[in-house]
Protein backbone atom coordinates (compact mmCIF):
# COMPACT_ATOMS: atom_id res chain seq x y z
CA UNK A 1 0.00 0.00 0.00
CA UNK A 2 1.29 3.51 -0.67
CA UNK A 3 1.06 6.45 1.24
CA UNK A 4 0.23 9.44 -0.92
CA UNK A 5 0.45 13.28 0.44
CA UNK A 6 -2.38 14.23 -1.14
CA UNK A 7 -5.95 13.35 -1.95
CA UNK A 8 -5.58 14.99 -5.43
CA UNK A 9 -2.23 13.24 -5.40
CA UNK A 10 -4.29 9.67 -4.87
CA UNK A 11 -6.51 10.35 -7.33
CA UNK A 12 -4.93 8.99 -10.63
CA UNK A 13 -4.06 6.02 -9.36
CA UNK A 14 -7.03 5.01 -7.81
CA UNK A 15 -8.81 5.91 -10.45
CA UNK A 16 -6.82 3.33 -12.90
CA UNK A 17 -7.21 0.75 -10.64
CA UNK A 18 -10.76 1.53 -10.98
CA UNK A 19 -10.84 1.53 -13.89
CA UNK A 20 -8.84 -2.22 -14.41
CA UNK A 21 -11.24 -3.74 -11.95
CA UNK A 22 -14.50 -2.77 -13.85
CA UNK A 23 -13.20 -3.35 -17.56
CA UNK A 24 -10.49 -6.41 -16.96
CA UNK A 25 -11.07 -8.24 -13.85
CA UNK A 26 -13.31 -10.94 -14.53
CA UNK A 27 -15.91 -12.10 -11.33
CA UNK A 28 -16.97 -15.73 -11.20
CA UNK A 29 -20.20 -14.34 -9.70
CA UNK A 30 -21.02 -12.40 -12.98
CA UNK A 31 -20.17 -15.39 -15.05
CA UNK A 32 -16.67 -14.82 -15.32
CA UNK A 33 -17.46 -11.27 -17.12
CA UNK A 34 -16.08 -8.02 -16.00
CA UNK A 35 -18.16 -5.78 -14.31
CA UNK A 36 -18.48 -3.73 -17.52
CA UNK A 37 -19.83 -6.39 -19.80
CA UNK A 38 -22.21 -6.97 -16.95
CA UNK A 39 -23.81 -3.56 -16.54
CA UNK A 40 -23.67 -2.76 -20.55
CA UNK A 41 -24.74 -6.03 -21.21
CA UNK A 42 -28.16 -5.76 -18.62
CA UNK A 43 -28.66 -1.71 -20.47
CA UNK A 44 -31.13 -3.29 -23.24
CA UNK A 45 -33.43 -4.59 -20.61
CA UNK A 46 -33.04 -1.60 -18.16
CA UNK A 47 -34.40 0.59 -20.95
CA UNK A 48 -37.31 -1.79 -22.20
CA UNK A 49 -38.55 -1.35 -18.43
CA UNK A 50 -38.55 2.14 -18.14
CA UNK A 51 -40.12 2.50 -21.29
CA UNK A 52 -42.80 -0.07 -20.53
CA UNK A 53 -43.23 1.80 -17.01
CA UNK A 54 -43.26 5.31 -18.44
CA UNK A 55 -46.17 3.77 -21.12
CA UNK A 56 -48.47 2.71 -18.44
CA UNK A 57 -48.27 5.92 -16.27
């Protein structure tokens, strides 16, 4: 773990590693897909909901 001085000074790198967990790291409990292909891959059916809510309101 590194010590950084700063918060601003943190933020890059914790913000790559972000980054590397949600578009490389695979998770056995999404199917072995990363957390990106998980949450772009669910979008379609997100939409079709709201749509078919927003219709019958």
């Amino acid at each position: 773990m590194k010590a950084y001085e700063s918060g601003g000074e943190a933020r890059n790198p914790i913000a790559n590693f972000l980054a590397w967990c949600n578009q490389q790291l695979s998770h056995s409990s999404l199917s072995d897909k990363t957390q990106d292909e998980a949450y772009f891959a669910m979008l379609p059916s997100i939409k079709a909901a709201a749509l078919t809510a927003e219709r019958s309101a």
